[in-house]
C-alpha atoms as a PDB file:
ATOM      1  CA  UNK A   1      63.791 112.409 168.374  1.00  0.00           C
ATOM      2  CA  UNK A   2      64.358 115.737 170.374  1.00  0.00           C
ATOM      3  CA  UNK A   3      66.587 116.425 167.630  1.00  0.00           C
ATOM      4  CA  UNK A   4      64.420 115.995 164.768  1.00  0.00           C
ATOM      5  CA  UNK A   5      61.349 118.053 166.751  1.00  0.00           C
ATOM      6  CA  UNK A   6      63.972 121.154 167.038  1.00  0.00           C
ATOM      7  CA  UNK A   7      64.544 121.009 163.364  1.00  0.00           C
ATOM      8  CA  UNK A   8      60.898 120.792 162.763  1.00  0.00           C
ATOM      9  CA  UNK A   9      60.654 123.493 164.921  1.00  0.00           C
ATOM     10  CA  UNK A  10      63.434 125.568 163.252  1.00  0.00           C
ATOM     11  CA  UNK A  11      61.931 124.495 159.484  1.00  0.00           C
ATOM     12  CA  UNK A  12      58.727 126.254 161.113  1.00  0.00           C
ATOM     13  CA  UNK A  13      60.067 129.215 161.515  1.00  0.00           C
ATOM     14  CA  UNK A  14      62.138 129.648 158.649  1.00  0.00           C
ATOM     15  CA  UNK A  15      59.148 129.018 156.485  1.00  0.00           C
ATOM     16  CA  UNK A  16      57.037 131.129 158.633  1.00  0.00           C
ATOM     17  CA  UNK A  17      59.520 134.113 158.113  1.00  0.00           C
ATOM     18  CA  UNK A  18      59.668 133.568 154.750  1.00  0.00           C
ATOM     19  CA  UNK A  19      56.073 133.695 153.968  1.00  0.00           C
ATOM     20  CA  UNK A  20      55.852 137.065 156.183  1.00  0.00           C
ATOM     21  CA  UNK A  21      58.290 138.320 153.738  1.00  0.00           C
ATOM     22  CA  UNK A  22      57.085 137.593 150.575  1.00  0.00           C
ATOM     23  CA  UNK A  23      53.645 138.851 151.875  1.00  0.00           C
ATOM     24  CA  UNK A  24      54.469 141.946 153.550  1.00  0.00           C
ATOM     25  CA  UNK A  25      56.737 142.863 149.932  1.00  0.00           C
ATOM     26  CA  UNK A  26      53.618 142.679 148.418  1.00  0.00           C
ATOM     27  CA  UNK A  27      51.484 144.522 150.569  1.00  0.00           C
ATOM     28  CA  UNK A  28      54.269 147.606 149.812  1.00  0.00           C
ATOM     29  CA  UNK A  29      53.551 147.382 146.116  1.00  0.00           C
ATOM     30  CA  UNK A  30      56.601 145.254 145.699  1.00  0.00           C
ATOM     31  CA  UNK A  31      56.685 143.791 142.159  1.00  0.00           C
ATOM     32  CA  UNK A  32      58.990 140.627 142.904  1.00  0.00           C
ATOM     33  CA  UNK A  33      60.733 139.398 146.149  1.00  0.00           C
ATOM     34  CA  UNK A  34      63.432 136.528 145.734  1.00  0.00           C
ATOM     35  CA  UNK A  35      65.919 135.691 148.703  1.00  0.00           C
ATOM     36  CA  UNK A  36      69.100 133.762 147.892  1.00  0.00           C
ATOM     37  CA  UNK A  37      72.337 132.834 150.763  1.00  0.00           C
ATOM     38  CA  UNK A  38      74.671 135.256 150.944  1.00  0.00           C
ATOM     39  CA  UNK A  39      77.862 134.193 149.506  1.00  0.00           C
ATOM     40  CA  UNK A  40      80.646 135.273 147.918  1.00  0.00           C
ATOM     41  CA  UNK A  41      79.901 135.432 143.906  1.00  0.00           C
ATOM     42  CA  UNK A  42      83.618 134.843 142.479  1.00  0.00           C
ATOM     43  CA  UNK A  43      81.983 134.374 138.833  1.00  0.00           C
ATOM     44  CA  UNK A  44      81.378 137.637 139.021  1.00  0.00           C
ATOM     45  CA  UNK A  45      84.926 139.014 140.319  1.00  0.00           C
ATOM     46  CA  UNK A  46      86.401 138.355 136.878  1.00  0.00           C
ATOM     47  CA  UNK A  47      84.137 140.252 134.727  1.00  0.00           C
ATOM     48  CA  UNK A  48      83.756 143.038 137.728  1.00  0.00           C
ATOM     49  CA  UNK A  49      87.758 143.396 137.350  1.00  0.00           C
ATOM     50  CA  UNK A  50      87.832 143.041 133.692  1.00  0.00           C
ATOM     51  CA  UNK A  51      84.899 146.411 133.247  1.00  0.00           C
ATOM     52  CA  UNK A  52      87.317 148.285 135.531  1.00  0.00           C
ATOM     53  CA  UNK A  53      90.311 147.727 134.006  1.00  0.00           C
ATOM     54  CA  UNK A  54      89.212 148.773 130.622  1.00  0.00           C
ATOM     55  CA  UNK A  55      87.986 151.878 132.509  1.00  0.00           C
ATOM     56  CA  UNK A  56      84.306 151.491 131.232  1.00  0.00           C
ATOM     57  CA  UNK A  57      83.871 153.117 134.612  1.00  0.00           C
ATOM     58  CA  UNK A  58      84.837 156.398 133.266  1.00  0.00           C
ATOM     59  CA  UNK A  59      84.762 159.117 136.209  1.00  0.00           C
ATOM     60  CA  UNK A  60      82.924 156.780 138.632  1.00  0.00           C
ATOM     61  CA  UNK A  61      85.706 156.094 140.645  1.00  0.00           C
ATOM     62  CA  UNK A  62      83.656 154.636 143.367  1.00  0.00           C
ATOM     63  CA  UNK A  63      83.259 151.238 142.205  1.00  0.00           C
ATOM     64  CA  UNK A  64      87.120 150.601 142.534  1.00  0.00           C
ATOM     65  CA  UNK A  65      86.537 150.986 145.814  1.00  0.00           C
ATOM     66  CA  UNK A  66      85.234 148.535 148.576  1.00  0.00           C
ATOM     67  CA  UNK A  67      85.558 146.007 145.336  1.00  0.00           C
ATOM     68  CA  UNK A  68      85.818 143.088 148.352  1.00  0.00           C
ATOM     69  CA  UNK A  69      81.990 144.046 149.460  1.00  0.00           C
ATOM     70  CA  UNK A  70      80.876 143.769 146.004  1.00  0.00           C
ATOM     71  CA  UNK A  71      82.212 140.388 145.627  1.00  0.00           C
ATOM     72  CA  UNK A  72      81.102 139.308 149.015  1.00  0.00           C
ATOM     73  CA  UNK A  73      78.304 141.076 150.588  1.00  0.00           C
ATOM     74  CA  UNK A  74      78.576 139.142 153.904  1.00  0.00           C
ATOM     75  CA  UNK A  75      81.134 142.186 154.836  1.00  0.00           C
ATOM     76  CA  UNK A  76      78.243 144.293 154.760  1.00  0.00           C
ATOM     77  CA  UNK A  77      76.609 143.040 157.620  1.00  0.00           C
ATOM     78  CA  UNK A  78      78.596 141.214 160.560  1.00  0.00           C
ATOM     79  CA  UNK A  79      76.450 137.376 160.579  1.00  0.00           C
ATOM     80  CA  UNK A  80      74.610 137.552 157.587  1.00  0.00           C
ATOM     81  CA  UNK A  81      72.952 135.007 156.026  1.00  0.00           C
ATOM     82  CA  UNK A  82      70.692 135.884 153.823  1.00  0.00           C
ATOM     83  CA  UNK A  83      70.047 138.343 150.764  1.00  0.00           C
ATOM     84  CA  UNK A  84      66.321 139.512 150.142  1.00  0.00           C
ATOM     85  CA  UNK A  85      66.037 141.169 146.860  1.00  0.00           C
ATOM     86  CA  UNK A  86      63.326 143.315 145.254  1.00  0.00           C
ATOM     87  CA  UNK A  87      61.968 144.590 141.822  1.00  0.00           C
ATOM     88  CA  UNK A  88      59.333 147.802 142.216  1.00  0.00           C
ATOM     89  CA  UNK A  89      58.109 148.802 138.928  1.00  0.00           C
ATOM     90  CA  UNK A  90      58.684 152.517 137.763  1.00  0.00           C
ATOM     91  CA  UNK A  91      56.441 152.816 134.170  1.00  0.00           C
ATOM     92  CA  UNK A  92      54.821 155.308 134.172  1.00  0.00           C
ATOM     93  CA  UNK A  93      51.218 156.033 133.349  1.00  0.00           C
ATOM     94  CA  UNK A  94      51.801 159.430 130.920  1.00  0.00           C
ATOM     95  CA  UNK A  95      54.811 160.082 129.177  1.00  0.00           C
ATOM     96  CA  UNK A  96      56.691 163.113 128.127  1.00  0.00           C
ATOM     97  CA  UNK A  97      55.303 164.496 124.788  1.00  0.00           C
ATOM     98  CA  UNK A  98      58.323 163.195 121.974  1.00  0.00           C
ATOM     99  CA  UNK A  99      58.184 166.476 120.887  1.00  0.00           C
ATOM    100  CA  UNK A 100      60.421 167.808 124.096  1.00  0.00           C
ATOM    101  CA  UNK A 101      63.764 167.008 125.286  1.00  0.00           C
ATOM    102  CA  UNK A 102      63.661 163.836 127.098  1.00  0.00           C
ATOM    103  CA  UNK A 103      64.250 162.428 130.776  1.00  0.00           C
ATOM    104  CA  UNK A 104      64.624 159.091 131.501  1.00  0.00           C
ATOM    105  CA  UNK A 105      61.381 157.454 133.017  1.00  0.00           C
ATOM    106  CA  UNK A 106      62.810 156.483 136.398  1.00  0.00           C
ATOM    107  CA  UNK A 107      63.161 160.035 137.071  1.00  0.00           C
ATOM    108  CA  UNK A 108      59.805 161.380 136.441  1.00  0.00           C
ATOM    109  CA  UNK A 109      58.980 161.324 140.052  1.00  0.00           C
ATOM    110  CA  UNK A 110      60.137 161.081 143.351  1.00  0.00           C
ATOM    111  CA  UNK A 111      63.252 160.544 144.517  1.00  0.00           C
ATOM    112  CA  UNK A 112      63.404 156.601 144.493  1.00  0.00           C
ATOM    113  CA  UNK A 113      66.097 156.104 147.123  1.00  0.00           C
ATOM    114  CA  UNK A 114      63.786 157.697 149.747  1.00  0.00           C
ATOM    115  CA  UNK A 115      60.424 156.129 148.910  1.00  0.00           C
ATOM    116  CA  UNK A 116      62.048 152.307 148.484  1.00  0.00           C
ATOM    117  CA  UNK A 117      64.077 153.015 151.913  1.00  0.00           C
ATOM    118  CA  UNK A 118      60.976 153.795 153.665  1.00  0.00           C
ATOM    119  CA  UNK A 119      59.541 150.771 152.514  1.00  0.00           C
ATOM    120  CA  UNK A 120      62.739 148.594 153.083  1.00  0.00           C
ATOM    121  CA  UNK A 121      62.921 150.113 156.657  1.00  0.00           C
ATOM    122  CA  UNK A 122      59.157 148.884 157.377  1.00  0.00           C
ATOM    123  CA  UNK A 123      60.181 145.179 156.278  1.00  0.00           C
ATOM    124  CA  UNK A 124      63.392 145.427 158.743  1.00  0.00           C
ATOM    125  CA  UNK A 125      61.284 146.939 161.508  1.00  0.00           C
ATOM    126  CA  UNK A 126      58.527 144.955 161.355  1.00  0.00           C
ATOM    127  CA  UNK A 127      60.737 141.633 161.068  1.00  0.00           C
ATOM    128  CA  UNK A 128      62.272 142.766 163.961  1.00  0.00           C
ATOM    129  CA  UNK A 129      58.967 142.777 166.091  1.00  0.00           C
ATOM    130  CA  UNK A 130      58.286 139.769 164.802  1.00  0.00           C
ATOM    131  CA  UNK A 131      62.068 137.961 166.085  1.00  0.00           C
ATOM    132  CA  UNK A 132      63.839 140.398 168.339  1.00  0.00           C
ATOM    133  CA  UNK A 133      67.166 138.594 167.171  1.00  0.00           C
ATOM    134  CA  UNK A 134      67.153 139.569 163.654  1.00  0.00           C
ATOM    135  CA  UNK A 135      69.504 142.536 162.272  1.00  0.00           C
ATOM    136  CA  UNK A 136      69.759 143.402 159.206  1.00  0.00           C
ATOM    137  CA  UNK A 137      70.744 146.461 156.662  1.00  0.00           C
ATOM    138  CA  UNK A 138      68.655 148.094 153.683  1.00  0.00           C
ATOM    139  CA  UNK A 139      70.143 148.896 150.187  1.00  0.00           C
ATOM    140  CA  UNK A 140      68.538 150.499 147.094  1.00  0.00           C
ATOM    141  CA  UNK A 141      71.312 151.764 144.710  1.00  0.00           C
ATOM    142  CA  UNK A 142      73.444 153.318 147.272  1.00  0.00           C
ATOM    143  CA  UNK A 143      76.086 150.833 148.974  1.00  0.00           C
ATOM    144  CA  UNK A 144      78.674 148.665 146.954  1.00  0.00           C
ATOM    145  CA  UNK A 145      76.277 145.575 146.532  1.00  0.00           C
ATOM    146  CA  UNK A 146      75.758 143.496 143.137  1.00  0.00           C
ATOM    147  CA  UNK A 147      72.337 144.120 142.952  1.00  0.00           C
ATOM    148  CA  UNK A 148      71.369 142.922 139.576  1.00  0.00           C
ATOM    149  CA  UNK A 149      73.403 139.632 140.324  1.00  0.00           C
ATOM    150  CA  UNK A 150      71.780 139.307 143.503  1.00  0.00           C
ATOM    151  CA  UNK A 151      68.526 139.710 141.983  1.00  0.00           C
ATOM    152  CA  UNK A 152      69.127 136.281 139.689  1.00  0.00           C
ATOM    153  CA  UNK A 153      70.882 134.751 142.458  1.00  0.00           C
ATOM    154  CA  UNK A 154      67.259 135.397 143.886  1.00  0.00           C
ATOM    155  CA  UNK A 155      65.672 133.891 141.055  1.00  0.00           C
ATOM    156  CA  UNK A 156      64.165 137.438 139.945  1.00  0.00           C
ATOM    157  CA  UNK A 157      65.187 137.446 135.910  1.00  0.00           C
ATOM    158  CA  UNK A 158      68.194 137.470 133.994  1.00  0.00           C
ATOM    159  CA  UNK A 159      70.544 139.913 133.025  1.00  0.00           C
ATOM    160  CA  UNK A 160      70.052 141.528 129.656  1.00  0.00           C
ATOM    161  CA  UNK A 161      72.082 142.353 126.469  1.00  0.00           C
ATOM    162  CA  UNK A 162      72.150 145.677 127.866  1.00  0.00           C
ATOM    163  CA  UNK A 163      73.014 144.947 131.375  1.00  0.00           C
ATOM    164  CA  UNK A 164      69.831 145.623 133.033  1.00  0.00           C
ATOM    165  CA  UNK A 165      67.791 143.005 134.944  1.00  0.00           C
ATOM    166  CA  UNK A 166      64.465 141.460 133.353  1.00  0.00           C
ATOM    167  CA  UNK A 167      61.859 139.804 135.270  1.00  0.00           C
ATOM    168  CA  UNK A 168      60.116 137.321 132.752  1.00  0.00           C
ATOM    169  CA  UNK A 169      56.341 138.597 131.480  1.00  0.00           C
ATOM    170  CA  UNK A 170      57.362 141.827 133.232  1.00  0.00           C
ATOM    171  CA  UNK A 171      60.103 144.159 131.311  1.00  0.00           C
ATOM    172  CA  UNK A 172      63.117 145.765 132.862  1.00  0.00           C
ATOM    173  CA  UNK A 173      61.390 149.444 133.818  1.00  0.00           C
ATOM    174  CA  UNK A 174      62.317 148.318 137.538  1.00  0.00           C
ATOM    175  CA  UNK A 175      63.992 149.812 140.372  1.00  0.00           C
ATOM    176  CA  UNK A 176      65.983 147.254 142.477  1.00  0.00           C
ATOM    177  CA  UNK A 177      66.507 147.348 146.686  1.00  0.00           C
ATOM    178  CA  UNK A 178      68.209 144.841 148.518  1.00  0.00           C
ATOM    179  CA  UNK A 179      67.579 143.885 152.462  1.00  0.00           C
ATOM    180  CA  UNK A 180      70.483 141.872 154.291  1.00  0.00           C
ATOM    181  CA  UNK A 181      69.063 139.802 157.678  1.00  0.00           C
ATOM    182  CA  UNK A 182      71.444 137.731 159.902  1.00  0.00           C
ATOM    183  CA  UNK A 183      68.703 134.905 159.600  1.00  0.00           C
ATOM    184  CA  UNK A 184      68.312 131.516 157.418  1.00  0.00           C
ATOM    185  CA  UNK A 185      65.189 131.649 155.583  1.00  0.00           C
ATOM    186  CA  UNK A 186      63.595 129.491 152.598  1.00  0.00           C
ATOM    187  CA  UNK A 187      65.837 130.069 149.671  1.00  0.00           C
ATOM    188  CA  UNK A 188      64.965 130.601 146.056  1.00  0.00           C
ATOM    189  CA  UNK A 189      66.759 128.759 142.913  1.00  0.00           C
ATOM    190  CA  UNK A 190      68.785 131.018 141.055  1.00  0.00           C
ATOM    191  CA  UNK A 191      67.121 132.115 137.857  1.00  0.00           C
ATOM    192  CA  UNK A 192      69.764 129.703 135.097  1.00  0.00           C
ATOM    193  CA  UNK A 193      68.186 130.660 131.668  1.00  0.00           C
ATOM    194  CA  UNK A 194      68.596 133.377 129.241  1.00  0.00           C
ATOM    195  CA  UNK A 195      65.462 134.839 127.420  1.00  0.00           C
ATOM    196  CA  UNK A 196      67.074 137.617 125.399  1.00  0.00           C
ATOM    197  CA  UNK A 197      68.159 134.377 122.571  1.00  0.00           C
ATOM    198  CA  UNK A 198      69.716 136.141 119.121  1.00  0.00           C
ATOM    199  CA  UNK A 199      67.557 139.493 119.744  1.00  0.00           C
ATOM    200  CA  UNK A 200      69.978 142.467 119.046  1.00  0.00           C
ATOM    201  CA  UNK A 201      67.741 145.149 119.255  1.00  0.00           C
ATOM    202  CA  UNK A 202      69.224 147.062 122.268  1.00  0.00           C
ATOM    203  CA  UNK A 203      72.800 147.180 120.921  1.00  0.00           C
ATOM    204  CA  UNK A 204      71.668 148.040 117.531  1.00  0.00           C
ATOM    205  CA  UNK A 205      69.468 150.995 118.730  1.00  0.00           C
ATOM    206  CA  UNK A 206      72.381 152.574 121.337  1.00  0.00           C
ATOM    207  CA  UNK A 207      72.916 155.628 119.054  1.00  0.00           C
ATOM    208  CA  UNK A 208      76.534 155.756 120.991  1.00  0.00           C
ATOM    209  CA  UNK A 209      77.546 151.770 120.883  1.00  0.00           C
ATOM    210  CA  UNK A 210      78.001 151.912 124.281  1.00  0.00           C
ATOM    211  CA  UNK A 211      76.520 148.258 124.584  1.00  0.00           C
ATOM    212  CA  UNK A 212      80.160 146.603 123.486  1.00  0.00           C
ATOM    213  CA  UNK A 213      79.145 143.198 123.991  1.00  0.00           C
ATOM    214  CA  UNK A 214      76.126 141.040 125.470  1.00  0.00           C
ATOM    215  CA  UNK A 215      75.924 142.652 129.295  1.00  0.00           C
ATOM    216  CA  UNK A 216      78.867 144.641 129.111  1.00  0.00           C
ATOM    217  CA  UNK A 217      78.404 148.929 128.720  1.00  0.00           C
ATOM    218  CA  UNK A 218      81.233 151.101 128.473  1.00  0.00           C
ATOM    219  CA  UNK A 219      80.054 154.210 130.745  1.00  0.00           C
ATOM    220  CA  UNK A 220      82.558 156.237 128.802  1.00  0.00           C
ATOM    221  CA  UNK A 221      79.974 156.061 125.500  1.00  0.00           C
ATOM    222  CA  UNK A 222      76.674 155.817 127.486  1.00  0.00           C
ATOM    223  CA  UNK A 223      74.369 158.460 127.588  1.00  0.00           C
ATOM    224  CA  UNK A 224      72.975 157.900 130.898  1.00  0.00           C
ATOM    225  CA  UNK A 225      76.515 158.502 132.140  1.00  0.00           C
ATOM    226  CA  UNK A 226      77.218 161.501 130.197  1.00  0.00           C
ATOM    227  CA  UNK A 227      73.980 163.634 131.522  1.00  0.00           C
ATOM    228  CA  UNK A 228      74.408 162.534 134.679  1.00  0.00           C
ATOM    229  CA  UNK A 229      77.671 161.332 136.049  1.00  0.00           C
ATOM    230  CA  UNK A 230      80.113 162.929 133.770  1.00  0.00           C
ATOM    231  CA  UNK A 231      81.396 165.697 135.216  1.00  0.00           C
ATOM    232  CA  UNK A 232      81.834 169.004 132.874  1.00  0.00           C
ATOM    233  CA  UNK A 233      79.788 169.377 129.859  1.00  0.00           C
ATOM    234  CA  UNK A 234      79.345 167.228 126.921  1.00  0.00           C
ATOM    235  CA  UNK A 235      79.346 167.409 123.108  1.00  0.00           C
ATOM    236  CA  UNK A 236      76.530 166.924 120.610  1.00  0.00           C
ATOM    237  CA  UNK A 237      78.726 164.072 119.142  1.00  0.00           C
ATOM    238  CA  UNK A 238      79.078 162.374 122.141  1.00  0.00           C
ATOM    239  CA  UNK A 239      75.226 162.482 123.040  1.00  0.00           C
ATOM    240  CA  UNK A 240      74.827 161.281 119.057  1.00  0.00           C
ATOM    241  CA  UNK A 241      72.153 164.302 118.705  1.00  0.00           C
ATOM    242  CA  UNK A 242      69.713 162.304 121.139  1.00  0.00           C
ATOM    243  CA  UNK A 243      66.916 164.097 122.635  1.00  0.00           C
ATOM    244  CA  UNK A 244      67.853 163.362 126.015  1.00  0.00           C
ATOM    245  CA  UNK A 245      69.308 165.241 129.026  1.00  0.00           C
ATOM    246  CA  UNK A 246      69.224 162.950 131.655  1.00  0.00           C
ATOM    247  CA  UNK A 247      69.728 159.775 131.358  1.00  0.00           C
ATOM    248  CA  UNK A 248      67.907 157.348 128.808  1.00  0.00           C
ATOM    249  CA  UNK A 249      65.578 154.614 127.732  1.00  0.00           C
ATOM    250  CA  UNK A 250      66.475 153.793 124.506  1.00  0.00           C
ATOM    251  CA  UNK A 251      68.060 149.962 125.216  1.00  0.00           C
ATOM    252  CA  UNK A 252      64.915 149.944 127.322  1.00  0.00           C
ATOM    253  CA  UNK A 253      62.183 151.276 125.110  1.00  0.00           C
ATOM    254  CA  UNK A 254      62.994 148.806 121.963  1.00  0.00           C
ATOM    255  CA  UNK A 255      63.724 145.813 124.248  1.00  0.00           C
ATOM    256  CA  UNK A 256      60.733 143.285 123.090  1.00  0.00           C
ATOM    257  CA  UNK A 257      60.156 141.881 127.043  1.00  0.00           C
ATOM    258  CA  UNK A 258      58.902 146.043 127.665  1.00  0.00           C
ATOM    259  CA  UNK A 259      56.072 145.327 125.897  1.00  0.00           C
ATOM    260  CA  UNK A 260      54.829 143.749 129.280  1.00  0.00           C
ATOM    261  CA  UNK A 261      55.393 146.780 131.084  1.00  0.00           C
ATOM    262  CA  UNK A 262      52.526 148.159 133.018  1.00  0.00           C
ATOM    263  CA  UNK A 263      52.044 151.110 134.485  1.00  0.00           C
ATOM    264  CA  UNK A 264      51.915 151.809 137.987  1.00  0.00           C
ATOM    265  CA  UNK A 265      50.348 154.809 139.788  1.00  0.00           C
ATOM    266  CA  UNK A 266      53.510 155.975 143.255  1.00  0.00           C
ATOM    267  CA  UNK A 267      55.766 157.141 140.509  1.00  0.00           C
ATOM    268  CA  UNK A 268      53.933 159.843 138.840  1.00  0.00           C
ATOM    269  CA  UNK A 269      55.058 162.065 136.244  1.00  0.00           C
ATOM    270  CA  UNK A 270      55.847 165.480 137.722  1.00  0.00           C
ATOM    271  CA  UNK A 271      53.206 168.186 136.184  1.00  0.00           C
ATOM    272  CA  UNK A 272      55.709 170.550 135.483  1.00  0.00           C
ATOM    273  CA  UNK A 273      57.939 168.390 133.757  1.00  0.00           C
ATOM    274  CA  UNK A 274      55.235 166.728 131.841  1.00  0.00           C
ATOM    275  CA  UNK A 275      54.172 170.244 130.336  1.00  0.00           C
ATOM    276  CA  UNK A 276      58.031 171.417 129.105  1.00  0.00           C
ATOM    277  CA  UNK A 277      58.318 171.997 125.625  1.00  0.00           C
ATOM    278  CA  UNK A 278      61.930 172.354 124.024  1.00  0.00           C
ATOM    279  CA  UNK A 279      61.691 176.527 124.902  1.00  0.00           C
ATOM    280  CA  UNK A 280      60.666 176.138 128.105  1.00  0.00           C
ATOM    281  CA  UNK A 281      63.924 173.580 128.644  1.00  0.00           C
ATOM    282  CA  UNK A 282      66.169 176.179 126.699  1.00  0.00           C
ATOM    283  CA  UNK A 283      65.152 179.246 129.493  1.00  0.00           C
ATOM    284  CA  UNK A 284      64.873 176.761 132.405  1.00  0.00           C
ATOM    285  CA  UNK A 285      65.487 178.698 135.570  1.00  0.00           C
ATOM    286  CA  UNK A 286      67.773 177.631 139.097  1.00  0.00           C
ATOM    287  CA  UNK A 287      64.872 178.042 140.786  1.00  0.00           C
ATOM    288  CA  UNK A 288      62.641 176.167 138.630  1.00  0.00           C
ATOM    289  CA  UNK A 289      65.420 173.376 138.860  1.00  0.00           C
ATOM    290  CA  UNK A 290      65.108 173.573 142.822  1.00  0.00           C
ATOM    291  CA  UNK A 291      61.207 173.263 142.538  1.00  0.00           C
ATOM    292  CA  UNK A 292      61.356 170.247 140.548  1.00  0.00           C
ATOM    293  CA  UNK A 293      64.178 168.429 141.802  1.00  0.00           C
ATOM    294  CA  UNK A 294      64.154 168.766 145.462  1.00  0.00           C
ATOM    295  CA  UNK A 295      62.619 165.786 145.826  1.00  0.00           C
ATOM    296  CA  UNK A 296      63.917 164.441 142.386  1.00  0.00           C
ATOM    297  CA  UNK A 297      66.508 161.570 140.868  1.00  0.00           C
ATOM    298  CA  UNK A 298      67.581 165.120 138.934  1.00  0.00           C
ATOM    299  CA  UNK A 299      69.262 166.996 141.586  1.00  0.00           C
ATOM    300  CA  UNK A 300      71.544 164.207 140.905  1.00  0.00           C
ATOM    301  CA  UNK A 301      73.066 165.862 137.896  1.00  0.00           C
ATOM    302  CA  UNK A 302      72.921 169.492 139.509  1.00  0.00           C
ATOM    303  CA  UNK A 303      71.247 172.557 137.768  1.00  0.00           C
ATOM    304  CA  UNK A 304      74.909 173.362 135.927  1.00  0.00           C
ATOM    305  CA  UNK A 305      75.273 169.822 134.555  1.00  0.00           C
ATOM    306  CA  UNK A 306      71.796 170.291 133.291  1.00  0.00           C
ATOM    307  CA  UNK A 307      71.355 173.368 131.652  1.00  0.00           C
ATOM    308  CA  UNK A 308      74.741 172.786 130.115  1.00  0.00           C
ATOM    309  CA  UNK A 309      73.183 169.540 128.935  1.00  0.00           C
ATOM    310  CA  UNK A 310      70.452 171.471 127.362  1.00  0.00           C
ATOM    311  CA  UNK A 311      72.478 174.330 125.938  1.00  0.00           C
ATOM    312  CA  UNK A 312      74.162 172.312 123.475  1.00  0.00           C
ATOM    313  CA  UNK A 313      70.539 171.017 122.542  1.00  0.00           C
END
């Protein structure tokens, strides 16, 4: 009996945590929360080893390394137990004119690393008040974690033709963040199905066939690699005469699930960037670059990678 009142007790608590969670990732403007066990996702070791050793890495040499964390994510934090995963939605409300060279929407605004921490950090802090025992460590983008397979683990969406994540009735224009606790909490089912069916229409649009086979990219032949990771310049045949120069949305824009997206209002289009014709890009200034990507995704690629970008525009 005393038994079965401390497990009642415990079930309480769990559930209790879990509620605060889902509630408080809401409250942050949080499109989706989904928590899942940490384990170690071996499925996913094969196909991790097979993209590296046909180098569809390229130049991003980082994710050979701490491959172990990838798999298992419980190295990341010593006792954990649990993975929370997020979606925030990035569409915008105005768009670029078509008329101008193009910038991926993620990058319109803000720097997203910063703005998702901040949040991520509140979470943590505030779960902490709530159970002095927890610990726990924040992600968004920036540590070697799986975070697209953690967010179907998490029961979030599936993974796409063209890699990314969808959330059902919501798109793919999402960024993704990741908390780790050292706490047991109520877990969701894994998200089994596959919505994309015979639809083609990302790998047929990739003017570079970087999309070699359902979820698989080869970096080497993306565009969002070449404006932004790459290092050196690039050629006009290996951007396929696109207009963009950092990163891209086209696997995104004809995807037939985007036609949920809506837009939200914390990642505004920068004014500036919004008014840049093709002329303006072409005698685009250092400082200007500063200005507008200080607190930008676009320092990223640097104000050499970019102009150079542009020049061969």
């Amino acid at each position: 009996m005393k038994q079965k009142f401390k497990n009642a007790i415990l079930n309480s608590s769990i559930l209790e945590l879990t509620q605060f969670i889902k509630q408080k990732s809401i409250s942050l403007g949080f499109t989706s929360c989904g928590i899942s066990p940490v384990r170690e996702l071996s499925e996913q070791s094969k196909n991790l080893e097979s993209w590296l050793v046909n180098n569809y890495h390229a130049e991003m040499t980082y994710m050979e390394r701490n491959k172990e964390m990838r798999i298992n994510s419980a190295l990341l934090l010593d006792g954990a137990k649990s993975i929370i995963s997020f979606t925030f939605n990035y569409f915008p409300q105005e768009l670029q004119s078509s008329n101008t060279f193009q910038i991926a929407k993620y990058a319109y605004g803000d720097d997203y690393h910063k703005v998702l921490k901040d949040k991520l950090h509140t979470v943590l802090s505030e779960l902490k008040a709530f159970d002095s025992s927890i610990d726990g460590r924040v992600f968004t983008d920036s540590a070697p974690i799986l975070e697209r397979a953690w967010a179907v683990e998490s029961g979030l969406g599936w993974i796409g033709k063209n890699s990314l994540l969808i959330v059902p009735q919501k798109g793919s224009f999402f960024f993704l963040a990741e908390i780790i606790l050292n706490k047991e909490l109520e877990y969701d089912k894994p998200f089994f199905k596959n919505y994309c069916g015979t639809c083609s229409k990302c790998i047929t649009a990739c003017p570079t066939k970087a999309i070699i086979k359902d979820g698989i990219v080869d970096s080497r032949k993306c565009i969002s690699y070449l404006t932004i990771e790459k290092k050196g310049e690039v050629t006009v045949s290996e951007l396929a005469d696109t207009p963009y120069i950092f990163g891209c949305d086209i696997c995104q824009d004809v995807c037939p699930w985007n036609r949920f997206s809506k837009p939200q209002n914390e990642f505004v289009i920068n004014h500036t960037l919004k008014n840049l014709n093709k002329i303006d890009f072409k005698n685009f200034t250092e400082k200007q670059f500063e200005s507008i990507a200080q607190n930008s995704p676009l320092k990223r690629a640097g104000f050499d990678k970019f102009k150079s970008t542009i020049s061969i525009k």
